[in-house]
Protein backbone atom coordinates (compact mmCIF):
# COMPACT_ATOMS: atom_id res chain seq x y z
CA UNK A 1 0.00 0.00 0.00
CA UNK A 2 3.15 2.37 0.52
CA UNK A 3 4.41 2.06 -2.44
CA UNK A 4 0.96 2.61 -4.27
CA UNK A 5 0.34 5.85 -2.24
CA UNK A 6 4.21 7.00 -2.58
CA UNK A 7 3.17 6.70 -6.70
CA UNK A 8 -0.28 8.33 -6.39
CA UNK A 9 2.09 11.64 -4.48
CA UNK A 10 4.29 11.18 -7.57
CA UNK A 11 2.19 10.78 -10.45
CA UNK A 12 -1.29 12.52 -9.41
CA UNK A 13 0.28 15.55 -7.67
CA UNK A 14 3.66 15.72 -9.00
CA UNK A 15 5.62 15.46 -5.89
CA UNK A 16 9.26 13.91 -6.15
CA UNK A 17 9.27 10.80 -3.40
CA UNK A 18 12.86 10.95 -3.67
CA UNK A 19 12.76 12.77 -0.45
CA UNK A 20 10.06 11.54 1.54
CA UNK A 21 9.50 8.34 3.69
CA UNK A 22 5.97 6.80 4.64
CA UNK A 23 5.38 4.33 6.79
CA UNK A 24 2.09 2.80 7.31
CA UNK A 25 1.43 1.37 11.01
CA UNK A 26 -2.12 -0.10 12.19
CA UNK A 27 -4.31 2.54 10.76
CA UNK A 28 -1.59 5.28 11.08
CA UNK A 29 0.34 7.03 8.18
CA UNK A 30 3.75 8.50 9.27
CA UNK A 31 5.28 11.23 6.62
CA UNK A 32 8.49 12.15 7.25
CA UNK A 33 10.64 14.22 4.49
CA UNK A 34 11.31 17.52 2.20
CA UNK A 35 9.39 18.58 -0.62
CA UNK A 36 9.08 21.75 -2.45
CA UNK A 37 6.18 24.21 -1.35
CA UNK A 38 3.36 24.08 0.99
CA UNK A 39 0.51 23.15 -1.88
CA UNK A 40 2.54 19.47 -2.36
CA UNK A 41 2.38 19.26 1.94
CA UNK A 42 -1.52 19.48 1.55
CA UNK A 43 -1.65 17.41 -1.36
CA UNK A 44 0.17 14.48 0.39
CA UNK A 45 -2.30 15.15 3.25
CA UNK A 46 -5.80 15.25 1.57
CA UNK A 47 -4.48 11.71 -0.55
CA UNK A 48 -4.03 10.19 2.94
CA UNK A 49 -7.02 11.30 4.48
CA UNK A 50 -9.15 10.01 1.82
CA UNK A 51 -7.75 6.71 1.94
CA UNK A 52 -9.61 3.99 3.08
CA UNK A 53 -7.71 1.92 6.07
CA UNK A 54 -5.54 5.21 7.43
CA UNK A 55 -7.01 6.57 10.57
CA UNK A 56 -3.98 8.93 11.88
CA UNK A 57 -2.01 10.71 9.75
CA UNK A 58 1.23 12.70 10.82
CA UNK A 59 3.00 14.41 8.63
CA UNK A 60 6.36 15.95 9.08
CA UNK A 61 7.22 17.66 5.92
CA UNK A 62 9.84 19.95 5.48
CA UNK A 63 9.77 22.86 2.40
CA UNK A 64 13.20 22.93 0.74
CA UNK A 65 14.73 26.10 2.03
CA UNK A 66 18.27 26.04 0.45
CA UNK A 67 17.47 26.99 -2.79
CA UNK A 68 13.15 27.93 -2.37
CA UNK A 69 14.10 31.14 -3.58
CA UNK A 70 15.64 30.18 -6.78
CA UNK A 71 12.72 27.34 -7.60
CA UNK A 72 10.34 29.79 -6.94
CA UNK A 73 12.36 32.10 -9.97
CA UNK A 74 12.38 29.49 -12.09
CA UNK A 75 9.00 28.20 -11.71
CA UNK A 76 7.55 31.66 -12.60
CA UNK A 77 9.73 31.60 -15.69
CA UNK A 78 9.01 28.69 -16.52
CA UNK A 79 5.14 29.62 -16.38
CA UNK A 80 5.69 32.98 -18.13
CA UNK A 81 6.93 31.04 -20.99
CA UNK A 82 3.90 28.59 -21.21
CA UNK A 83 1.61 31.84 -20.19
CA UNK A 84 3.44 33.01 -23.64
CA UNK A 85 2.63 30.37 -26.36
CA UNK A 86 -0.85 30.88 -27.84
CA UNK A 87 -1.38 27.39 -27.95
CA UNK A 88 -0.89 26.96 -24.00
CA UNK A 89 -2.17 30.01 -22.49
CA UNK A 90 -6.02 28.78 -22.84
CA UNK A 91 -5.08 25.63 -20.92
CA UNK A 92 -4.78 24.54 -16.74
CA UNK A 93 -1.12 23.69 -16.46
CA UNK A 94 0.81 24.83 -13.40
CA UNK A 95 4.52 24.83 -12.69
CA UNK A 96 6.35 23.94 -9.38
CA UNK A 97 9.89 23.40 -9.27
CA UNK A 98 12.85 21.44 -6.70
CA UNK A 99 16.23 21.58 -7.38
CA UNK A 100 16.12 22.31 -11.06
CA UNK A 101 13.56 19.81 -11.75
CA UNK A 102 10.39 21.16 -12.78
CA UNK A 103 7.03 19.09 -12.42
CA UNK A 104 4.08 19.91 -14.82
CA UNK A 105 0.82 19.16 -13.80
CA UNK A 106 -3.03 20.12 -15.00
CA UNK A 107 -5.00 19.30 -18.17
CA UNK A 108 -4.50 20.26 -21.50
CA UNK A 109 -6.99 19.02 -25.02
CA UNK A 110 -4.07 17.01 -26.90
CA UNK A 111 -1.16 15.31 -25.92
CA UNK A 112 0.97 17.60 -28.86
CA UNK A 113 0.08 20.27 -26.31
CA UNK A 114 1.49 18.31 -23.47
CA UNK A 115 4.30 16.84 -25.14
CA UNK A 116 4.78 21.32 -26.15
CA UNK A 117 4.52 21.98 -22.32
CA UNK A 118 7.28 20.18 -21.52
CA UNK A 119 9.66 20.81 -24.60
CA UNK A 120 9.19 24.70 -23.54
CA UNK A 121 9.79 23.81 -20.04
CA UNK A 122 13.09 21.95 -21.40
CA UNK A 123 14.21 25.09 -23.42
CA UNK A 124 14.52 27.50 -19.84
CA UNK A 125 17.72 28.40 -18.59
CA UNK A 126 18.42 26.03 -15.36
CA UNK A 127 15.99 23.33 -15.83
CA UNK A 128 17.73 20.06 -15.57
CA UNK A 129 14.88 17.76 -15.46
CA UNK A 130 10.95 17.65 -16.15
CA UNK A 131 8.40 15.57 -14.73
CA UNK A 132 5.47 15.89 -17.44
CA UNK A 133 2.37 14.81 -14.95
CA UNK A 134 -0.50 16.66 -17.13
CA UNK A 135 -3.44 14.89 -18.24
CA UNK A 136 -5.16 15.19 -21.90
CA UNK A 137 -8.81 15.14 -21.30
């Protein structure tokens, strides 16, 4: 069940598990790690709280604090440039960034537009890595 709820945090909210631990104990999930901004703390929260079998949750969650500042910079640039493109700016995707790895998430009408997401994601100074996590509907 860990390992199923570690992929939900990775691949429905597009947090990076590389950094957090969960153990599950008789009804009680115990979140211990760092992740990137407060919205991915809450989004961790609400997926264990709505899961059948978890009574307790405590989570001890840490925001990234050595380089928030410059993920923060590069997230916004990163979501000026999608803001930008005329084929992007009428869609829901939003931007969060860790270490030089920025995470994509929200929907978009065709995967050309996703797979266009994450090429102009690619193309900004100081990106190193992109986790594409939005959805065509």
């Amino acid at each position: 069940m860990a390992f199923r709820l570690l992929d939900d945090f990775e691949f429905r909210a597009g947090v990076d598990v590389s950094t957090i631990d969960l153990v599950l104990r008789g009804g009680q999930a115990l979140v211990r790690g760092t992740v990137s901004d407060a919205d991915e703390i809450q989004s961790i929260r609400d997926s264990l709280e709505d899961e059948q079998g978890i009574d307790r949750v405590d989570v001890s969650l840490q925001i990234a604090t050595s380089r928030r500042e410059e993920d923060r910079d590069l997230a916004r640039e990163v979501q000026e440039v999608l803001d930008q493109d005329r084929e992007l700016s009428p869609v829901n995707v939003q931007v969060a960034s860790l270490s030089n790895q920025i995470v994509l998430r929200g929907t978009v009408r065709t995967a050309l537009q996703k797979a266009k997401a994450g090429l102009l994601a690619m193309r900004c100074r100081g990106v190193e890595r992109i986790k594409n996590r939005i959805v065509v509907n």
